[in-house]
PDB file of N, CA and C in Angstrom:
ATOM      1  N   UNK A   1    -136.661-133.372-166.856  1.00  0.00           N
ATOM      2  CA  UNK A   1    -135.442-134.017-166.391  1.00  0.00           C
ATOM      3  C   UNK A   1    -135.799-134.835-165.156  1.00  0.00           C
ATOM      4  N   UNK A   2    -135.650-136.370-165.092  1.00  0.00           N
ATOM      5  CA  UNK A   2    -135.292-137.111-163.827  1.00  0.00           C
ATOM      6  C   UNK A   2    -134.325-136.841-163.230  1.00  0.00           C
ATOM      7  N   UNK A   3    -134.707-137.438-161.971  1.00  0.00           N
ATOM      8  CA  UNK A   3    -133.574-137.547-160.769  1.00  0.00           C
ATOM      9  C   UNK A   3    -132.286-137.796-161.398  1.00  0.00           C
ATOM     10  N   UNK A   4    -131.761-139.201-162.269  1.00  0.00           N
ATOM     11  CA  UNK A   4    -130.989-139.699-162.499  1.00  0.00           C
ATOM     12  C   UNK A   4    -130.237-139.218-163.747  1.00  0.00           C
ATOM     13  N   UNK A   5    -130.956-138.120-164.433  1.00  0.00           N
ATOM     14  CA  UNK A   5    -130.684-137.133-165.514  1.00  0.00           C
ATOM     15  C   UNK A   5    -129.608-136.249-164.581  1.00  0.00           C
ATOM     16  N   UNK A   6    -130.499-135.625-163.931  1.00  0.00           N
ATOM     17  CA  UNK A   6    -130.119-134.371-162.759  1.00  0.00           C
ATOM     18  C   UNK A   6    -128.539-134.877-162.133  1.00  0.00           C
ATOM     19  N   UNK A   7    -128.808-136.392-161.424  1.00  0.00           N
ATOM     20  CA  UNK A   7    -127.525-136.417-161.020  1.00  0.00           C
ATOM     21  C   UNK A   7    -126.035-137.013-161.763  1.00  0.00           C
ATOM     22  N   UNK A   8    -126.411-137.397-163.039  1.00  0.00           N
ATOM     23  CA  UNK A   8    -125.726-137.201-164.170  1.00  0.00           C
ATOM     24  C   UNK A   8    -125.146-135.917-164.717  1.00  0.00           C
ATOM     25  N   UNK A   9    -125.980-135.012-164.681  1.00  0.00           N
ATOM     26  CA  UNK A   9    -125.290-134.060-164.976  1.00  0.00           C
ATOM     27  C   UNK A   9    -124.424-132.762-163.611  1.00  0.00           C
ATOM     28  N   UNK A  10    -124.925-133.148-162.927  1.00  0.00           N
ATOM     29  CA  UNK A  10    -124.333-132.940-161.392  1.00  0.00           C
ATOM     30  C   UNK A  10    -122.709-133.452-160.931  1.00  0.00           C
ATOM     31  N   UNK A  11    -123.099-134.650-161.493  1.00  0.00           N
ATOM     32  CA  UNK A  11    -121.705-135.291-160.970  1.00  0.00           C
ATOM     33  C   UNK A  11    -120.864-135.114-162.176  1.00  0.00           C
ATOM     34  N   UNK A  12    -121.419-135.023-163.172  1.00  0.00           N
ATOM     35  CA  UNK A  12    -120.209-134.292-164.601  1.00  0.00           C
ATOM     36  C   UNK A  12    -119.807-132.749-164.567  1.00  0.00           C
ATOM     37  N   UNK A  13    -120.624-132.215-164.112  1.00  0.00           N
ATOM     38  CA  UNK A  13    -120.211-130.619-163.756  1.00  0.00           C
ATOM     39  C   UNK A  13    -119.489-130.321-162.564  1.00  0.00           C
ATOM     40  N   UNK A  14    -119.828-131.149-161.564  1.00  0.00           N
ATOM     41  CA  UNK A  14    -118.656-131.424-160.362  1.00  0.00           C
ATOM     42  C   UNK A  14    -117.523-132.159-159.809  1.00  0.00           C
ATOM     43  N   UNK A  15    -117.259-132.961-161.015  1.00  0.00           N
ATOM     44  CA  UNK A  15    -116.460-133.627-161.195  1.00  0.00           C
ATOM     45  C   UNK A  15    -116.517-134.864-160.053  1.00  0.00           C
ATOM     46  N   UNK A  16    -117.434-135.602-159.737  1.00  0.00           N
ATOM     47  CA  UNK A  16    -117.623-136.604-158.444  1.00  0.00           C
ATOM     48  C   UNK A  16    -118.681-137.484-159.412  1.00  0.00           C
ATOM     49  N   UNK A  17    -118.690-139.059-158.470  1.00  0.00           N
ATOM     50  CA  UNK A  17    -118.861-139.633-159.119  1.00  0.00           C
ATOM     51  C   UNK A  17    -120.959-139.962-158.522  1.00  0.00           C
ATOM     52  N   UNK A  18    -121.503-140.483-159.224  1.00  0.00           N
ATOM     53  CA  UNK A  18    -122.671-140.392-159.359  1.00  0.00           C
ATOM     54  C   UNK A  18    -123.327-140.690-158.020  1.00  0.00           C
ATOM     55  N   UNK A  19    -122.418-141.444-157.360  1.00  0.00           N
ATOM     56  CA  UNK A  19    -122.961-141.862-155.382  1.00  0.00           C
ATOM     57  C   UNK A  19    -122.892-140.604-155.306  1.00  0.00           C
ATOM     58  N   UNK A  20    -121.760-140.411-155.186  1.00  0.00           N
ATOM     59  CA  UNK A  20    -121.237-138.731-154.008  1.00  0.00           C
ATOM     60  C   UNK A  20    -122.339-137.440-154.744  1.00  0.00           C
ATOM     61  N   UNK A  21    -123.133-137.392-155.615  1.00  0.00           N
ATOM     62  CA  UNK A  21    -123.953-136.291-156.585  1.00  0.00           C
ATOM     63  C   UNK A  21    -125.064-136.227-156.322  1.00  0.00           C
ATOM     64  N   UNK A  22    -125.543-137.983-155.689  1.00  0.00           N
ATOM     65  CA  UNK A  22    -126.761-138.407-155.360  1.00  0.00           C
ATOM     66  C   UNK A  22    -126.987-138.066-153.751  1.00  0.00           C
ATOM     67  N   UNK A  23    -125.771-138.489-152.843  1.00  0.00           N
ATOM     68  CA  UNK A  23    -125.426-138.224-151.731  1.00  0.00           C
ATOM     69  C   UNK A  23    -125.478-136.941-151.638  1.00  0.00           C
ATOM     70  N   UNK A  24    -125.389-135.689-151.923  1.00  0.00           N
ATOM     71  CA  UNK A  24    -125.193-134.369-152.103  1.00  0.00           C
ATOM     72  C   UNK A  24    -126.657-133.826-152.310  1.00  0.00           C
ATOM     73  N   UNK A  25    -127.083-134.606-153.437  1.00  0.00           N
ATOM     74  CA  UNK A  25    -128.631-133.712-153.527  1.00  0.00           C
ATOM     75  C   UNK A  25    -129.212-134.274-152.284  1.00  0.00           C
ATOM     76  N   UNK A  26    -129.467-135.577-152.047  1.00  0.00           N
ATOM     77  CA  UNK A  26    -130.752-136.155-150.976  1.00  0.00           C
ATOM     78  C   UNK A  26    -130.088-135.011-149.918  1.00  0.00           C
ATOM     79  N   UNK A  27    -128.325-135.156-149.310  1.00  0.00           N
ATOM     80  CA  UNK A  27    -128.439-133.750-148.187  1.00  0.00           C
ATOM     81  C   UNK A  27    -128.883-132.789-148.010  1.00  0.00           C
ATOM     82  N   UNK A  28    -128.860-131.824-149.757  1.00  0.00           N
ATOM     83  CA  UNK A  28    -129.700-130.382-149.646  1.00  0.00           C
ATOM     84  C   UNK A  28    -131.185-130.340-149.653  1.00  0.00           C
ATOM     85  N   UNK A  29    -131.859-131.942-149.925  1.00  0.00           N
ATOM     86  CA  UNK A  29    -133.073-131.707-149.924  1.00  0.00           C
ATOM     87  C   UNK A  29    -133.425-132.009-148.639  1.00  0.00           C
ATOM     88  N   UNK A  30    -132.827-132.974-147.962  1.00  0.00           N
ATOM     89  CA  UNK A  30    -133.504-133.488-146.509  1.00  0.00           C
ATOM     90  C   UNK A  30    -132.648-131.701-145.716  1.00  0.00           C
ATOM     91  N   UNK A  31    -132.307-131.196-146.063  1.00  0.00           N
ATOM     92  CA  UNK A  31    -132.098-130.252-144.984  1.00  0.00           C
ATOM     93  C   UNK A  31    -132.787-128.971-144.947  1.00  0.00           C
ATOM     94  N   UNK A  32    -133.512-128.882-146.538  1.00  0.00           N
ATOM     95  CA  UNK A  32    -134.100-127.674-146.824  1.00  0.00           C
ATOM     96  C   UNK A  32    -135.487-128.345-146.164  1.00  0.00           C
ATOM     97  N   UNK A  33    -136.079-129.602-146.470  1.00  0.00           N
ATOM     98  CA  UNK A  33    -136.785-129.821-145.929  1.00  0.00           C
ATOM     99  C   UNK A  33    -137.393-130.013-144.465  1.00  0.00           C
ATOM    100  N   UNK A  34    -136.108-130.063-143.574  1.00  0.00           N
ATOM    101  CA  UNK A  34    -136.205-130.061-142.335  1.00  0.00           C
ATOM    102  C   UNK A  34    -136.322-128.371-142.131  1.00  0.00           C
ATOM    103  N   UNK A  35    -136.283-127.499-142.917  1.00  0.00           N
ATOM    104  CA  UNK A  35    -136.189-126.373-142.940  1.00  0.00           C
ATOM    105  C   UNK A  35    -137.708-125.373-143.252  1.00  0.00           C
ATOM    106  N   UNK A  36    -138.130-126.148-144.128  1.00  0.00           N
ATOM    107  CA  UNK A  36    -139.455-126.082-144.309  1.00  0.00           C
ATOM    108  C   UNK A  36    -140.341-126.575-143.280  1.00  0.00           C
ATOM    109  N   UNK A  37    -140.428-127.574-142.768  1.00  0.00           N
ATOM    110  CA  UNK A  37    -141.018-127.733-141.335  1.00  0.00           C
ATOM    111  C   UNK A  37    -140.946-127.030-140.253  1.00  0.00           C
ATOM    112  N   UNK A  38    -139.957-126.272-140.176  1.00  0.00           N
ATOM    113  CA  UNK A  38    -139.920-125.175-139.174  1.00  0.00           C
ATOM    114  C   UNK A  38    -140.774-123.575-139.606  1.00  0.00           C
ATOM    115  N   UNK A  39    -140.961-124.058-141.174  1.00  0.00           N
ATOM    116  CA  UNK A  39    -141.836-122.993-141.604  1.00  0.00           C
ATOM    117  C   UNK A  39    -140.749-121.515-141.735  1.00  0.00           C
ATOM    118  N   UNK A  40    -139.125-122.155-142.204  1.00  0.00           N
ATOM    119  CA  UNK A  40    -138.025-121.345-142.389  1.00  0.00           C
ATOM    120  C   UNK A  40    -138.309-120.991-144.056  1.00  0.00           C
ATOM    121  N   UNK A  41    -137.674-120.094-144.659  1.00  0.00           N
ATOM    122  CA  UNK A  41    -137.426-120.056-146.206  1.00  0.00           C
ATOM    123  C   UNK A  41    -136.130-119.855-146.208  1.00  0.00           C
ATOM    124  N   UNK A  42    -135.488-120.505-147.104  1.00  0.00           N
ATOM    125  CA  UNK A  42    -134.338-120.768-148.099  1.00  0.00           C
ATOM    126  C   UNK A  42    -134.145-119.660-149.550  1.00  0.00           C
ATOM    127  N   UNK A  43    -133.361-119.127-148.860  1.00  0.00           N
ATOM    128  CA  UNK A  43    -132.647-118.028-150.166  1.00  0.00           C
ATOM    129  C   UNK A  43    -131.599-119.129-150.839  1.00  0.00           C
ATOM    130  N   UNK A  44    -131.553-119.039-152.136  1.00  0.00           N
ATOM    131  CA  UNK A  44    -130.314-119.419-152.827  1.00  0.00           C
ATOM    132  C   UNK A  44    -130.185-118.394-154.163  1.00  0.00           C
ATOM    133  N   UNK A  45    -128.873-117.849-153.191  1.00  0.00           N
ATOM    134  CA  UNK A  45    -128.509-116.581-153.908  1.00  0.00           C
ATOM    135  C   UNK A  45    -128.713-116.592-155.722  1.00  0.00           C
ATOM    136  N   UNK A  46    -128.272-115.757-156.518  1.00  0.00           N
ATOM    137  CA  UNK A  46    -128.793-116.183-158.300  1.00  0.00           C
ATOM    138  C   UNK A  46    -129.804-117.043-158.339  1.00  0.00           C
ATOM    139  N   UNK A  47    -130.444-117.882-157.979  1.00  0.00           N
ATOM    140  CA  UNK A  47    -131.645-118.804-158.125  1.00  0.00           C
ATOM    141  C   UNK A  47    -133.136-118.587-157.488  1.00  0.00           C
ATOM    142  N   UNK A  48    -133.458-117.625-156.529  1.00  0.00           N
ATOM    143  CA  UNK A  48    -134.523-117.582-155.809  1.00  0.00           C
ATOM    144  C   UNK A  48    -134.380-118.347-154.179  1.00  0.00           C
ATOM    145  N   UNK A  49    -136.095-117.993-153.974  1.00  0.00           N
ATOM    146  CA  UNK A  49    -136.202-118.158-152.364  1.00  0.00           C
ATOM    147  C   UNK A  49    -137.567-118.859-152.447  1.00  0.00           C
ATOM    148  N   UNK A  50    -137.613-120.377-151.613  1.00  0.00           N
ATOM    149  CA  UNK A  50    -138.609-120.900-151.536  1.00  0.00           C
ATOM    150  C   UNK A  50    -139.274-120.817-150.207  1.00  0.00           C
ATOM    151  N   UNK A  51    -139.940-120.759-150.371  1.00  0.00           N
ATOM    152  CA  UNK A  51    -140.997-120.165-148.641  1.00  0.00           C
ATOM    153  C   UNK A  51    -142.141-120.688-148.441  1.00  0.00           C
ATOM    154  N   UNK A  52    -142.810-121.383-147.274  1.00  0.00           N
ATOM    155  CA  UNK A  52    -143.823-121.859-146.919  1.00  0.00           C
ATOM    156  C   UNK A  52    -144.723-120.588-146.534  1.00  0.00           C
ATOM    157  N   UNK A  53    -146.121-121.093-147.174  1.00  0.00           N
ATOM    158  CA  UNK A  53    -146.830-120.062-147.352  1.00  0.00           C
ATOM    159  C   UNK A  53    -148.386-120.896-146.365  1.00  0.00           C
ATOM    160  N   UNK A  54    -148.948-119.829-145.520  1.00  0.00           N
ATOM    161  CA  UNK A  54    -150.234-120.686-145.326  1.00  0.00           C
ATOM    162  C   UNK A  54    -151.795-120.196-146.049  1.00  0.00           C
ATOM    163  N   UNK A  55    -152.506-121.582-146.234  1.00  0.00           N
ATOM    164  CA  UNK A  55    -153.361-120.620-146.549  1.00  0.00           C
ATOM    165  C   UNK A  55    -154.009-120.928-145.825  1.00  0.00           C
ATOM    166  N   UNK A  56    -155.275-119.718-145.489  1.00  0.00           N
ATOM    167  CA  UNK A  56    -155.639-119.867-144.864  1.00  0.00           C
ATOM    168  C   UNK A  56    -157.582-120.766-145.073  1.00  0.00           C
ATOM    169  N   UNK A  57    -157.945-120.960-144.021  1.00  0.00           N
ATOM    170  CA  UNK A  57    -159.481-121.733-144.113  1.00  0.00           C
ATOM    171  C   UNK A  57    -160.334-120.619-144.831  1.00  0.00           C
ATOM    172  N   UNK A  58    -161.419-121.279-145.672  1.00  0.00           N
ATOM    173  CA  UNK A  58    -162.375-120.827-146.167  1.00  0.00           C
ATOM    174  C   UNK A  58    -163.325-121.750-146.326  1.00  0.00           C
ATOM    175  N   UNK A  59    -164.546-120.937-146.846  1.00  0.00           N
ATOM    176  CA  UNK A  59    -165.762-121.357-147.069  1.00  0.00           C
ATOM    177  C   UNK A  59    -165.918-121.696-148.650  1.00  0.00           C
ATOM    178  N   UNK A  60    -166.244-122.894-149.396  1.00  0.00           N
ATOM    179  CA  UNK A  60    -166.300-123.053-150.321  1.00  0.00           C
ATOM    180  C   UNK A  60    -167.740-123.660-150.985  1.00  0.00           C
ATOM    181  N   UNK A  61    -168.269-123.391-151.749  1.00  0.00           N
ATOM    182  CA  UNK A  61    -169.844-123.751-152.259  1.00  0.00           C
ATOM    183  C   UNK A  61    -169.847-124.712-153.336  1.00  0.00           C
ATOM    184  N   UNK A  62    -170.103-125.465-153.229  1.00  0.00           N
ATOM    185  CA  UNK A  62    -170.575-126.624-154.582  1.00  0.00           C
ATOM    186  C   UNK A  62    -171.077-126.431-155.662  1.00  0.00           C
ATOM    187  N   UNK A  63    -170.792-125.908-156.727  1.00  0.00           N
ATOM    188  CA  UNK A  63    -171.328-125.369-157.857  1.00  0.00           C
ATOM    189  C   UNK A  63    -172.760-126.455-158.316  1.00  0.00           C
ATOM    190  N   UNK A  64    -172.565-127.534-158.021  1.00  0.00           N
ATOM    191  CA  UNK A  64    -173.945-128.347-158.131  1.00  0.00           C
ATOM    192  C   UNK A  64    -174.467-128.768-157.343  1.00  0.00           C
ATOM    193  N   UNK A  65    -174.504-128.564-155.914  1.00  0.00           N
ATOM    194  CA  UNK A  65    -175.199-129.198-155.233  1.00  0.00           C
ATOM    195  C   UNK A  65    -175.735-127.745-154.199  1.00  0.00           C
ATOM    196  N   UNK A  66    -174.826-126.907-154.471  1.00  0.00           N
ATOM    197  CA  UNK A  66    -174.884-125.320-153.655  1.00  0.00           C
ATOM    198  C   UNK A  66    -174.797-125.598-152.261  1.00  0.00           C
ATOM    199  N   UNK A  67    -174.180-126.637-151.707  1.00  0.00           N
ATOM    200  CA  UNK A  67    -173.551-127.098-150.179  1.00  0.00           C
ATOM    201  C   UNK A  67    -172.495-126.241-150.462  1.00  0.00           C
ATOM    202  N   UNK A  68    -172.568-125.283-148.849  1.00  0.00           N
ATOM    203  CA  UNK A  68    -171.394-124.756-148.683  1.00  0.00           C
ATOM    204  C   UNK A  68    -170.612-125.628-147.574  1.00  0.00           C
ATOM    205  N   UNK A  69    -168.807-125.930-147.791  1.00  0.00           N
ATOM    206  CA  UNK A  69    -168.397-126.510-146.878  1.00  0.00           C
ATOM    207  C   UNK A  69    -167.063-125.808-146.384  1.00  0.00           C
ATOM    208  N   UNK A  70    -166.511-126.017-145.369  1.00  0.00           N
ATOM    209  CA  UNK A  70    -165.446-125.486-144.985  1.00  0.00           C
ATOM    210  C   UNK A  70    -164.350-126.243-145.551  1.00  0.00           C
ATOM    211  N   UNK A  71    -163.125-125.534-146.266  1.00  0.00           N
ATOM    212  CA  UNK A  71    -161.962-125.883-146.734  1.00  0.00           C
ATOM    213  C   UNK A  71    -160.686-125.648-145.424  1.00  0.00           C
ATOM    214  N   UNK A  72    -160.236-126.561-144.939  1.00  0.00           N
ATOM    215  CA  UNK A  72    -159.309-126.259-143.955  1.00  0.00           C
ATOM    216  C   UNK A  72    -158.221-125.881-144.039  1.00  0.00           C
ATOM    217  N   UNK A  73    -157.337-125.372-143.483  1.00  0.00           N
ATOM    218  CA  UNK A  73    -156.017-124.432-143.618  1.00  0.00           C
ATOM    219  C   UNK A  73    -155.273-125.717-144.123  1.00  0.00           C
ATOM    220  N   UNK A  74    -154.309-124.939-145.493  1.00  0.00           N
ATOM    221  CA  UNK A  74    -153.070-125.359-145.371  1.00  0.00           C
ATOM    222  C   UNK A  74    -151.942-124.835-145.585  1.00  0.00           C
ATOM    223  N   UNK A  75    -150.791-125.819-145.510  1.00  0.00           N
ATOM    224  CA  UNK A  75    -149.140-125.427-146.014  1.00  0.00           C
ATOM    225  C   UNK A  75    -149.588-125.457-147.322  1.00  0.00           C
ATOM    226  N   UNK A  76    -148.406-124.613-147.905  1.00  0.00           N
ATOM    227  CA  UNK A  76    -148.100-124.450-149.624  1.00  0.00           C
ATOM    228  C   UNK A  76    -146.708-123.849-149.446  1.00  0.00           C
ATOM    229  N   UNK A  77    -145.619-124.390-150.153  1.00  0.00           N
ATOM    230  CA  UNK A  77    -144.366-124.417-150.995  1.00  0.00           C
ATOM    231  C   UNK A  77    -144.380-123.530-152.022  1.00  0.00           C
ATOM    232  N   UNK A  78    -143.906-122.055-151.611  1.00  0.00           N
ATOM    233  CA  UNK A  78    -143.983-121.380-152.896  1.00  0.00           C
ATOM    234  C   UNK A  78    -142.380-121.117-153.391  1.00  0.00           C
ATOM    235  N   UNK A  79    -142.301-120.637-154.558  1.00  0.00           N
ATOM    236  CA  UNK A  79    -141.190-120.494-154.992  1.00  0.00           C
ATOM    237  C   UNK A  79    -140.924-119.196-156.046  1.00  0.00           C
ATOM    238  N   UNK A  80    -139.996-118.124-155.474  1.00  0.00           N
ATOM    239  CA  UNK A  80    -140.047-116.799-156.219  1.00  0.00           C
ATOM    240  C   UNK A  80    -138.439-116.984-156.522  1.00  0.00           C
ATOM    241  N   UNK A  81    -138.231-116.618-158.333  1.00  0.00           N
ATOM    242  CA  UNK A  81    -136.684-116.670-158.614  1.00  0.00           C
ATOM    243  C   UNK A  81    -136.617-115.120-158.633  1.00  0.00           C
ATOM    244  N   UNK A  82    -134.992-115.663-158.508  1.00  0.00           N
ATOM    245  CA  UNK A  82    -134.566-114.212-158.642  1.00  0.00           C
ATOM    246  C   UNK A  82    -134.447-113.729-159.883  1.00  0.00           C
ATOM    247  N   UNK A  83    -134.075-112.260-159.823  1.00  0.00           N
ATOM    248  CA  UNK A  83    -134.403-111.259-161.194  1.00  0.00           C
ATOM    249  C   UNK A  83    -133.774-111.784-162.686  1.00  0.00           C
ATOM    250  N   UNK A  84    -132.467-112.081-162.144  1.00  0.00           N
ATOM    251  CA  UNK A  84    -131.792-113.125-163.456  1.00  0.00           C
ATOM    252  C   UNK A  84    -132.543-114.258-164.031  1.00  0.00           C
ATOM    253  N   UNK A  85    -132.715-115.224-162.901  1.00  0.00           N
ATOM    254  CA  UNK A  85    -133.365-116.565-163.465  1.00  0.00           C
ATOM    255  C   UNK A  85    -134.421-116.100-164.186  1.00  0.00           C
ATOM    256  N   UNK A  86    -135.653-115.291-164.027  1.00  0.00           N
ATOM    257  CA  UNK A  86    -136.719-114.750-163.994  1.00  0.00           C
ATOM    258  C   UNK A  86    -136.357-114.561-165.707  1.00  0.00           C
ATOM    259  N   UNK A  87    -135.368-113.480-165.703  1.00  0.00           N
ATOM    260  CA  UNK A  87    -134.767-112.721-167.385  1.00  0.00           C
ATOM    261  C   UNK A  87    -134.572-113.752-168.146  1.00  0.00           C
ATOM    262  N   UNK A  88    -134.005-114.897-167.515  1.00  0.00           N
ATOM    263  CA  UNK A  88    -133.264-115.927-168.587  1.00  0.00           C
ATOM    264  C   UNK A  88    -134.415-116.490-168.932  1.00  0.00           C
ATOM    265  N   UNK A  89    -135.866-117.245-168.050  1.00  0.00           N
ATOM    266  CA  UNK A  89    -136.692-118.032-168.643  1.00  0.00           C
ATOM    267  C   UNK A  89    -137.711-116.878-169.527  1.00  0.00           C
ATOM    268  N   UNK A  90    -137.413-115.622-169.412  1.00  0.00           N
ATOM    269  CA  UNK A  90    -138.161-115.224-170.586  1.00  0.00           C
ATOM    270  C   UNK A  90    -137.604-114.857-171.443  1.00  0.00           C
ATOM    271  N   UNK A  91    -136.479-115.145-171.918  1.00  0.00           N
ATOM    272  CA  UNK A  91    -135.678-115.290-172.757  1.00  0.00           C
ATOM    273  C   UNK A  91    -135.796-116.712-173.970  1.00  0.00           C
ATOM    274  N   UNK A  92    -136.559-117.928-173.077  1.00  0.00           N
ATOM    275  CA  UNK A  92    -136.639-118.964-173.524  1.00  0.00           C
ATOM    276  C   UNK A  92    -135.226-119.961-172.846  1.00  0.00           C
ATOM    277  N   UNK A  93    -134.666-119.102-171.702  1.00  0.00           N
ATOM    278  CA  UNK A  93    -133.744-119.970-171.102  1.00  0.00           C
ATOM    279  C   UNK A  93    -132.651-120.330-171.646  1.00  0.00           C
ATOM    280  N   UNK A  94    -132.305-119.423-172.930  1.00  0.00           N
ATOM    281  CA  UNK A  94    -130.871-118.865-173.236  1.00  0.00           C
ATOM    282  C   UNK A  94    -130.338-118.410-172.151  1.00  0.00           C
ATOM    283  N   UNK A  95    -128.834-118.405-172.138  1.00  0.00           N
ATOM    284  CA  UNK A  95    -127.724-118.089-171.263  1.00  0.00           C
ATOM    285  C   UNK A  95    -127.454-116.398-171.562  1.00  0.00           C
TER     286      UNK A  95
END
């Protein structure tokens, strides 16, 4: 699904029109994202909790050249659903 899928069906399930659906998502994303920079996680209740995760630096070896080099720390975006969502996609995402 695209963006423009997504807010098609957004603004038909919420009854608003495709600005105000589009206007609505960019808010929850620029705010979760300002949220993620603080290195906060976001619960959304029935759906899961996305959480910045670090990893940390390591040492990594070149399978062909056998140079070992240092891999530097990073951010990672993880994402754990909750127990429902979890049931439904092994369900095949029946309701």
């Amino acid at each position: 699904m695209n963006n423009k899928e997504f807010i098609s069906r957004l603004s038909d399930s919420a009854d608003m029109t495709m600005a105000e659906a589009q206007r609505v998502a960019d808010t929850i994303v620029n705010a979760m994202g300002r949220l993620f920079d603080d290195g906060s996680q976001v619960q959304i209740p029935s759906f899961g909790t996305f959480e910045v995760k670090k990893h940390k630096e390591r040492i990594m070896v070149n399978p062909a050249s056998g140079q070992r080099m240092l891999v530097p720390p990073k951010l990672i975006l993880g994402f754990k659903p909750a127990s429902a969502v979890r049931g439904q996609i092994k369900k095949g995402g029946e309701a």
